[in-house]
Protein backbone atom coordinates (compact mmCIF):
# COMPACT_ATOMS: atom_id res chain seq x y z
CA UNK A 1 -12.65 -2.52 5.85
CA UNK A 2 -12.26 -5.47 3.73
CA UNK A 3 -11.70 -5.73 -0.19
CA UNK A 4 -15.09 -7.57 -0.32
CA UNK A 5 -16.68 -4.85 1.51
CA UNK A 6 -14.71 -2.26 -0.12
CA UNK A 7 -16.13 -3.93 -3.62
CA UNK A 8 -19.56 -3.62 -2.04
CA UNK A 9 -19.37 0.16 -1.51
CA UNK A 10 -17.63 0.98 -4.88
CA UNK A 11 -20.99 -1.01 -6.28
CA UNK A 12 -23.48 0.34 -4.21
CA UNK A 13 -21.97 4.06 -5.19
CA UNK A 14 -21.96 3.67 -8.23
CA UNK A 15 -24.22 1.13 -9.30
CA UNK A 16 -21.45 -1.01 -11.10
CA UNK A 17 -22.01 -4.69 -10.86
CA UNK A 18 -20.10 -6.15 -8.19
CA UNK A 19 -17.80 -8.39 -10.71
CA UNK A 20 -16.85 -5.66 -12.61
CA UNK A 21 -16.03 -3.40 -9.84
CA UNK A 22 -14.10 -6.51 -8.59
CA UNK A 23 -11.91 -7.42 -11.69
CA UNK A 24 -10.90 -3.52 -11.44
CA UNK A 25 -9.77 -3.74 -7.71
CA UNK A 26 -8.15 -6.64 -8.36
CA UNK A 27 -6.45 -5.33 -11.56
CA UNK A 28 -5.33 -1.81 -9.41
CA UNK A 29 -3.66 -3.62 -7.18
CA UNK A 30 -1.34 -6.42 -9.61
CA UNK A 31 -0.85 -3.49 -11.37
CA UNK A 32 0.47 -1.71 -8.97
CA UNK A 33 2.64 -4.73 -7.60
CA UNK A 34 3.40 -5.19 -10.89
CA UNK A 35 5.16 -1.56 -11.04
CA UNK A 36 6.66 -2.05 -7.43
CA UNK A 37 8.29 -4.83 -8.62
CA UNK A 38 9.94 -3.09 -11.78
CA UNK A 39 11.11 -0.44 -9.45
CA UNK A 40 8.84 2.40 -10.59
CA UNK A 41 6.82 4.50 -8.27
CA UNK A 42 2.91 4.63 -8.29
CA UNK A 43 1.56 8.44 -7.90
CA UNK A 44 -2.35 9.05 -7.01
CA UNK A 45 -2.56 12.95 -7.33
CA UNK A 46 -5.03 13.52 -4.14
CA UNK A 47 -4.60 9.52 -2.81
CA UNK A 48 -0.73 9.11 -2.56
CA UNK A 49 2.33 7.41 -3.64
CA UNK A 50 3.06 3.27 -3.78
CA UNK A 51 7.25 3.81 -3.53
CA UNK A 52 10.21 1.55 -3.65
CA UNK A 53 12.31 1.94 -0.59
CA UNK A 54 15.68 0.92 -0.32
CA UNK A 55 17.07 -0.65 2.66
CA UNK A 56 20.89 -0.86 3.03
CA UNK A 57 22.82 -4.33 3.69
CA UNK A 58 22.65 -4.13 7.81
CA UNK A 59 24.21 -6.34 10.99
CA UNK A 60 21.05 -8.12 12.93
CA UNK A 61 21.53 -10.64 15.74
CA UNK A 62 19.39 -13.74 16.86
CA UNK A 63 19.12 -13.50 20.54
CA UNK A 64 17.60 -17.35 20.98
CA UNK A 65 21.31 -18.57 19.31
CA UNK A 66 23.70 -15.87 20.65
CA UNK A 67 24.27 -15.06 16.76
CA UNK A 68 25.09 -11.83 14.79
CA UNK A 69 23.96 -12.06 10.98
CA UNK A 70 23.85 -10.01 7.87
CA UNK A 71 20.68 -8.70 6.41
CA UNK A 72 21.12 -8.42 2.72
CA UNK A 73 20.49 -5.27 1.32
CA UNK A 74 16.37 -5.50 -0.22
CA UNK A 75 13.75 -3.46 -1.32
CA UNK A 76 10.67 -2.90 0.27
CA UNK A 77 7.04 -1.42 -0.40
CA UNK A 78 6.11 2.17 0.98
CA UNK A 79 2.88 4.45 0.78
CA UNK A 80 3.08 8.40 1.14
CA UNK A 81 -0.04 9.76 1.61
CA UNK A 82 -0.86 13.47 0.15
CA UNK A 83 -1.22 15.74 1.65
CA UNK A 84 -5.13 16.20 1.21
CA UNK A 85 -5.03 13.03 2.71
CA UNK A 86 -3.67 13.54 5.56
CA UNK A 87 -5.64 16.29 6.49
CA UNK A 88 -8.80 14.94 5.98
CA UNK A 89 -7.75 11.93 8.37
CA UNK A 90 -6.04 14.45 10.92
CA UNK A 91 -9.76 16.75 10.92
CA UNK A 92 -12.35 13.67 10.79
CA UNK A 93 -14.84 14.26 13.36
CA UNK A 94 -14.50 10.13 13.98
CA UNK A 95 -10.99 10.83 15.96
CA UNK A 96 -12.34 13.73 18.32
C-alpha cells in the first residue's frame, strides 16, 4: 500500500477530504522524524514504537579493494510492533 492510497482509505473511512487527511499523514510522519532525530522514542499504545537504536563503532571490509574499514558508531531508526499487533498479523486469515 502506498501513502496515496493509504490517504484514499483514511478519506473514504472517514469522509475527510483527501487534503486534509493528507497534510495529517504528512505531518505524522516529520513529526515523528522529527522526534527520531532528537533521540526520543515514538510510542503508539496498540500500533507500536518508532525507537532510536544504537549501533556500536564496528570493523567492515570492502571485498572489491581487499580493504578493512571502520564503521563509525551511528544511530539508526527501529519499529516495535505491540503486541496486539502482532497477533492480529500472526492470525489473519490472508496468511493461511
Amino acid at each position: 500500500m502506498t501513502k496515496a492510497e493509504l490517504v484514499g482509505k483514511i478519506s473514504r473511512q472517514t469522509g475527510i477530504e483527501r487534503s486534509i487527511v493528507l497534510h495529517t499523514v504528512e505531518a505524522f510522519m516529520e513529526e515523528v522524524k522529527i522526534q527520531l532525530g532528537a533521540g526520543e522514542d515514538v510510542h503508539l499504545r496498540g500500533f507500536g514504537s518508532f525507537l532510536v537504536k544504537h549501533r556500536a563503532q564496528k570493523t567492515g571490509r570492502l571485498l572489491a579493494k581487499n580493504t578493512t574499514i571502520i564503521i563509525p558508531a551511528h544511530n539508526v531508526p527501529a519499529f516495535k510492533p505491540a503486541d496486539v499487533f502482532v497477533d492480529k498479523v500472526k492470525n489473519s486469515t490472508l496468511n493461511k
